[in-house]
N, C-alpha and C. Protein backbone atom coordinates (compact mmCIF):
# COMPACT_ATOMS: atom_id res chain seq x y z
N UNK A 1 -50.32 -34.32 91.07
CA UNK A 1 -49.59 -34.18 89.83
C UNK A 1 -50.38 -33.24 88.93
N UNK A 2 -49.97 -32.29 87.98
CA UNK A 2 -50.35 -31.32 87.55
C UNK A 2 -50.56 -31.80 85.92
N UNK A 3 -50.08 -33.23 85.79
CA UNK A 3 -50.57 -33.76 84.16
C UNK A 3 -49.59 -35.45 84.73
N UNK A 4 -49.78 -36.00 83.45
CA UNK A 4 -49.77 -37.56 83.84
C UNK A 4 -48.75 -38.07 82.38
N UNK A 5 -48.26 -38.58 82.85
CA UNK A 5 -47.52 -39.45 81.26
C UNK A 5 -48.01 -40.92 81.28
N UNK A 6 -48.24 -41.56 80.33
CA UNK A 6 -48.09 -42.83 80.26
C UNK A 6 -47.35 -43.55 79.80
N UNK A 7 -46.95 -44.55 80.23
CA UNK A 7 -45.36 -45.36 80.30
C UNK A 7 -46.16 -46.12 79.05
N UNK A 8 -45.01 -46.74 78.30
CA UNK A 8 -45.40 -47.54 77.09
C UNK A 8 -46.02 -48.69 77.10
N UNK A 9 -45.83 -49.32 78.23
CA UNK A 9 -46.35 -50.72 79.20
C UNK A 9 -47.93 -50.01 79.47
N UNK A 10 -48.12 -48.63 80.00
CA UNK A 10 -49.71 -48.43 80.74
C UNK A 10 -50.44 -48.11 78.96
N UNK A 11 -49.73 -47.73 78.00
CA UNK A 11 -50.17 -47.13 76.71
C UNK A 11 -50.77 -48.81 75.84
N UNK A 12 -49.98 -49.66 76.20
CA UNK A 12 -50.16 -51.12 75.46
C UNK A 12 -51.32 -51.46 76.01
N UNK A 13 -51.35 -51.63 77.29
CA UNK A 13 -52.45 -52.01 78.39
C UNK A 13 -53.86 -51.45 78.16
N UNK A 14 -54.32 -50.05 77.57
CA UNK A 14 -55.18 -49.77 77.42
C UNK A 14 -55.91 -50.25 75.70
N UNK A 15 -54.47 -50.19 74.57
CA UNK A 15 -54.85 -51.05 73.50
C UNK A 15 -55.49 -52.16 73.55
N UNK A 16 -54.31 -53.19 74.21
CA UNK A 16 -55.41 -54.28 74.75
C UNK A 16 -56.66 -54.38 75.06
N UNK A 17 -56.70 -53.64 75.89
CA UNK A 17 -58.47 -53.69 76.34
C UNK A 17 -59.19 -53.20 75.19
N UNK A 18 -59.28 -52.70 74.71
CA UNK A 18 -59.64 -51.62 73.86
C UNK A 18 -59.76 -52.73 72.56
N UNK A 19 -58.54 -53.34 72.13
CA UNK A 19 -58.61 -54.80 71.02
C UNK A 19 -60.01 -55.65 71.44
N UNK A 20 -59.47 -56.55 72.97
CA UNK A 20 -60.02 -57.22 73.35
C UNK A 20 -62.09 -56.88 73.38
N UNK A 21 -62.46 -55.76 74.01
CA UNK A 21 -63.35 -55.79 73.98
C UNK A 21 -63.91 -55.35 72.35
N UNK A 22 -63.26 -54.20 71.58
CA UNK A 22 -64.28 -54.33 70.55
C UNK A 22 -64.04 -55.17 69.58
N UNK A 23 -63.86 -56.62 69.86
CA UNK A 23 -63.95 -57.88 68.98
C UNK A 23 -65.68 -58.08 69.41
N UNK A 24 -66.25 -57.64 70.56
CA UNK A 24 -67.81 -57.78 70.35
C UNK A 24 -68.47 -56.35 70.37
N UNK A 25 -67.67 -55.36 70.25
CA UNK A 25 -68.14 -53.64 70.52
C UNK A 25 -67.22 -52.71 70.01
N UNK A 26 -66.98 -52.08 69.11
CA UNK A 26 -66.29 -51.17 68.88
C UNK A 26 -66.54 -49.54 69.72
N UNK A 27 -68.35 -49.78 70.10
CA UNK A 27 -68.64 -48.89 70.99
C UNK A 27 -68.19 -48.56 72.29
N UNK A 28 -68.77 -50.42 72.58
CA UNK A 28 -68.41 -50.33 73.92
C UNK A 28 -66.73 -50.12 74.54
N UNK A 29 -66.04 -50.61 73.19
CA UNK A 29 -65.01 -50.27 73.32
C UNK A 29 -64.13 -49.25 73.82
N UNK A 30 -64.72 -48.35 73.02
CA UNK A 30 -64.75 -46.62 73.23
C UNK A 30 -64.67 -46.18 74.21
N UNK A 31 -65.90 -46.51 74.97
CA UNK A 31 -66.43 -46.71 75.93
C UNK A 31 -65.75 -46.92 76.95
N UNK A 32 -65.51 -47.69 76.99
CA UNK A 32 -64.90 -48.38 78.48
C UNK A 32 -63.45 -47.89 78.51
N UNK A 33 -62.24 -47.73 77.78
CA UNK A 33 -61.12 -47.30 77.25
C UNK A 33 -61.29 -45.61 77.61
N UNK A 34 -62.53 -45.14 77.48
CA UNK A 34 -62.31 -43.50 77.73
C UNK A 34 -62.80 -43.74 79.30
N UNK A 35 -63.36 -44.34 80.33
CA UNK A 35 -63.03 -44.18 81.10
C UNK A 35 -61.83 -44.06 82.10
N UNK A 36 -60.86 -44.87 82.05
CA UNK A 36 -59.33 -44.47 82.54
C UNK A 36 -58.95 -43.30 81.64
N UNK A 37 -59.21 -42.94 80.95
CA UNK A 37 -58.74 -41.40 80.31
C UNK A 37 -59.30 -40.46 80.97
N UNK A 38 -60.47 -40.42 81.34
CA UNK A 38 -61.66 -39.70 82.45
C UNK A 38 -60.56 -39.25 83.52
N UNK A 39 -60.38 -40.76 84.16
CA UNK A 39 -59.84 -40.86 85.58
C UNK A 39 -58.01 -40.52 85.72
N UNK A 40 -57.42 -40.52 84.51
CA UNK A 40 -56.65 -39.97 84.60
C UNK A 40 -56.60 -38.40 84.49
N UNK A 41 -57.47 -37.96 83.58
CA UNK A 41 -57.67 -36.53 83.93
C UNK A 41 -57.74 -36.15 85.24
N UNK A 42 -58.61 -36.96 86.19
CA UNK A 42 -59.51 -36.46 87.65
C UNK A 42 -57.67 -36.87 88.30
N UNK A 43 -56.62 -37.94 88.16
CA UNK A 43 -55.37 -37.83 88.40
C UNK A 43 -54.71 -36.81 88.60
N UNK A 44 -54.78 -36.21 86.71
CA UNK A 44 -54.05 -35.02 87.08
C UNK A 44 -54.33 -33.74 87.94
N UNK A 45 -55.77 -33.73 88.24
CA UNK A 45 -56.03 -32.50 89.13
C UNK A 45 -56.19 -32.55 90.42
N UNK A 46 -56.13 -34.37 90.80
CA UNK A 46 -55.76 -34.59 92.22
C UNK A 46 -54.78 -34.96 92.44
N UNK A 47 -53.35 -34.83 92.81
CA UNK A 47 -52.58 -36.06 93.12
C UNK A 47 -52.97 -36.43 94.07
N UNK A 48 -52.19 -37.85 94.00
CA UNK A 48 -52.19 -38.91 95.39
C UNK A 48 -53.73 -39.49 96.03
N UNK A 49 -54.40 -39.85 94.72
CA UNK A 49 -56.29 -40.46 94.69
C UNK A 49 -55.43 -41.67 94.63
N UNK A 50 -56.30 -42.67 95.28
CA UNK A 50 -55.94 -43.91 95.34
C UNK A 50 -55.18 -44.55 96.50
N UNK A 51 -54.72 -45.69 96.48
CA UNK A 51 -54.02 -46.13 97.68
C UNK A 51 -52.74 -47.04 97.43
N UNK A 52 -51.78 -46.71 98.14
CA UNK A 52 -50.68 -48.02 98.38
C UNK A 52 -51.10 -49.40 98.79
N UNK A 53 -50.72 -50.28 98.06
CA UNK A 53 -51.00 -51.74 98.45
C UNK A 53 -49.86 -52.45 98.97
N UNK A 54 -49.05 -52.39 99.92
CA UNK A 54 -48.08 -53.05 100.07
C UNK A 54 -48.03 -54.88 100.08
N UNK A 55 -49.34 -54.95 100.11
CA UNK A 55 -49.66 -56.54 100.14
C UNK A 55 -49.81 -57.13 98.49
N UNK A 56 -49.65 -56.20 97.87
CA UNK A 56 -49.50 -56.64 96.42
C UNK A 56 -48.04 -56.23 96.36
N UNK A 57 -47.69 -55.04 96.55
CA UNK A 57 -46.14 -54.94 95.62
C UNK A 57 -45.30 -53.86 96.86
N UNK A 58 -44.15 -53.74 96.62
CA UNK A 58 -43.55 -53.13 97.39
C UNK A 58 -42.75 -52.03 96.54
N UNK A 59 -43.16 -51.94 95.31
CA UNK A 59 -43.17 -50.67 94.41
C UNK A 59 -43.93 -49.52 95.36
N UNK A 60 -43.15 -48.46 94.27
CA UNK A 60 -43.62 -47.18 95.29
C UNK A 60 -44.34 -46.72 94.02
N UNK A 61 -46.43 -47.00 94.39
CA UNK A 61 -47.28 -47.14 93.25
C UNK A 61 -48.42 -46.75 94.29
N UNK A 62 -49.23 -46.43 93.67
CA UNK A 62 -50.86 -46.12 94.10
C UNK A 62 -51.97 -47.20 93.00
N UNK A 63 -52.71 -47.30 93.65
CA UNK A 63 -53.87 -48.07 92.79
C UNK A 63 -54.96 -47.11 92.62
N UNK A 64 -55.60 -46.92 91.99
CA UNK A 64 -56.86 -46.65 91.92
C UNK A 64 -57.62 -47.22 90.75
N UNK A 65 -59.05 -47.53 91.85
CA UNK A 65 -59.84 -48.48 90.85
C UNK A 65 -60.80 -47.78 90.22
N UNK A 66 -61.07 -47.88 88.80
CA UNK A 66 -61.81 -46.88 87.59
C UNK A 66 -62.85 -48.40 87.24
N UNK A 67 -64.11 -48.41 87.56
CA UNK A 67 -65.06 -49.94 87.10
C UNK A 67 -64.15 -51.10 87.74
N UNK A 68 -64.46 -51.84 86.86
CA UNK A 68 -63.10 -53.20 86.74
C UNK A 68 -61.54 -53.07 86.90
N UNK A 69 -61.43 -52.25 86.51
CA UNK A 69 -59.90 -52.38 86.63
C UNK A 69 -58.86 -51.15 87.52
N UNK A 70 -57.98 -51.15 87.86
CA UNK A 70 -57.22 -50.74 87.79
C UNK A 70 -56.21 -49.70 87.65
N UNK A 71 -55.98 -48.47 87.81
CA UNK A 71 -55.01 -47.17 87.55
C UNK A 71 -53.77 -47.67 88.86
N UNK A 72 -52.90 -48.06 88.06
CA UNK A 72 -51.80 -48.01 89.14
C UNK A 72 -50.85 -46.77 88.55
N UNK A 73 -49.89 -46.04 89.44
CA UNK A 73 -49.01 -44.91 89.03
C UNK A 73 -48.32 -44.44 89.81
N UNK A 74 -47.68 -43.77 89.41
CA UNK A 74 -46.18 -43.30 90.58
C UNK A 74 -46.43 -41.52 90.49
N UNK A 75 -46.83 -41.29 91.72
CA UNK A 75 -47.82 -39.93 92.15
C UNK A 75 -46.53 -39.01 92.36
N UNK A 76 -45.40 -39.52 92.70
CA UNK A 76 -44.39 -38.98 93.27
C UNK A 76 -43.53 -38.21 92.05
N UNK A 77 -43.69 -38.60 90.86
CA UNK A 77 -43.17 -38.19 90.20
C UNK A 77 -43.85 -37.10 89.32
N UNK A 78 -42.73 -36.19 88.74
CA UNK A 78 -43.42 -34.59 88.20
C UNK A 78 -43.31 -34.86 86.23
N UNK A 79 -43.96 -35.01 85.64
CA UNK A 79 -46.03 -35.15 85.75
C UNK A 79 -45.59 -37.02 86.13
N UNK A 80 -46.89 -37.13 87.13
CA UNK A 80 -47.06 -38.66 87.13
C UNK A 80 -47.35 -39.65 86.23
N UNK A 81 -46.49 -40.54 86.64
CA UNK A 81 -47.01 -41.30 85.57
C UNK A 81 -47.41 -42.53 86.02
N UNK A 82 -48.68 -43.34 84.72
CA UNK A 82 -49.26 -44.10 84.64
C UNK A 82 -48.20 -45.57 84.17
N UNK A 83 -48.11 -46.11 85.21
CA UNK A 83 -47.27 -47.61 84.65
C UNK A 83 -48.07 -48.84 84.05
N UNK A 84 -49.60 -49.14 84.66
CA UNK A 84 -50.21 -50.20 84.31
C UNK A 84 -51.73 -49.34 84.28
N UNK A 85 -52.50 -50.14 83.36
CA UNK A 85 -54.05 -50.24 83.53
C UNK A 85 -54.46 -51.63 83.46
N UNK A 86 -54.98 -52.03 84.34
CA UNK A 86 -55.37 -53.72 84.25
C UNK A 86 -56.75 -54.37 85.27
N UNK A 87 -57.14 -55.18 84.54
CA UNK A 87 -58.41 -56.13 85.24
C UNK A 87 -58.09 -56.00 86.67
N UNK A 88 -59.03 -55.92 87.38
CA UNK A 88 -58.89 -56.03 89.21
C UNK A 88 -58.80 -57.58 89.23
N UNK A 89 -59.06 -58.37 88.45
CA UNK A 89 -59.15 -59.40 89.30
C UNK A 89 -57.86 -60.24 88.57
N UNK A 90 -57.27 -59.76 88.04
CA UNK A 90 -55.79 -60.35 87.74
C UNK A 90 -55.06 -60.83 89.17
N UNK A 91 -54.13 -61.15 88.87
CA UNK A 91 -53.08 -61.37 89.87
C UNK A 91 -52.14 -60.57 89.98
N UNK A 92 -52.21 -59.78 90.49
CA UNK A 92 -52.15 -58.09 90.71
C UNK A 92 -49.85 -57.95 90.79
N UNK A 93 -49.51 -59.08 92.05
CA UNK A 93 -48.35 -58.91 92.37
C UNK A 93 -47.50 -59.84 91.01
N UNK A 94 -48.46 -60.76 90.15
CA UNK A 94 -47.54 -61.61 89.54
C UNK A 94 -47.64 -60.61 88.57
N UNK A 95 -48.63 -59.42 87.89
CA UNK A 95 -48.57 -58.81 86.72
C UNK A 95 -47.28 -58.09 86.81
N UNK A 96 -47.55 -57.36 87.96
CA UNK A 96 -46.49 -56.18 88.40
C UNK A 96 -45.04 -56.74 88.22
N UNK A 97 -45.09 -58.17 88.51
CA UNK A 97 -43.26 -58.78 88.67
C UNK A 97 -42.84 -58.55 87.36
N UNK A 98 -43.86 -59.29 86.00
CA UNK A 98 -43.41 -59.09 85.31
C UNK A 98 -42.85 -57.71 84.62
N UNK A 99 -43.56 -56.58 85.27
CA UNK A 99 -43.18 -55.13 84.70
C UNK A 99 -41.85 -54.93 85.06
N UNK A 100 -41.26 -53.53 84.35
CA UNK A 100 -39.96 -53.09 84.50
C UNK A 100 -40.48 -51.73 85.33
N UNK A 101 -40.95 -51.82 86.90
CA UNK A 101 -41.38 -50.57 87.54
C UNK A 101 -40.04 -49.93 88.01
């Protein structure tokens, strides 16, 4: 993909984190939140980094893992886009049900 959109669901997802951690870091906050921005850059100049999980979802999605969490996205589409950013150790297929992928 040659640039990336983020869906309003992957745009909330990174607030969150971003809330959540600088209640003890506004740094670390920063911090950790500009890494999936990193890795979505390194997205847009690779497509198709990451992998299909069919044992989590049967969405047509890639994962890629940035630290702890998460880059899921739909590579297939022109610019790709980002649907979720989330904890690895969530429950990966129950997050996804709840999404509108």
């Amino acid at each position: 993909m040659s640039a990336y959109v983020l869906s309003t669901d992957a745009a909330l997802d990174l607030e969150d984190i971003w809330e959540y951690i600088a209640t003890d870091s506004v740094d670390a906050a920063d911090r950790l939140v500009g890494d999936p921005f990193d890795a979505l850059e390194a997205l847009a100049r690779t497509p198709g980094m990451g992998h299909k999980r069919q044992d989590l979802t049967a969405y047509s999605v890639l994962f890629w893992p940035v630290g702890s969490y998460l880059v899921i996205y739909r590579a297939e589409r022109v610019p790709g886009e980002v649907v979720a950013v989330t904890h690895g150790s969530r429950d990966i297929p129950a997050f996804l049900h709840q999404r509108t992928l």
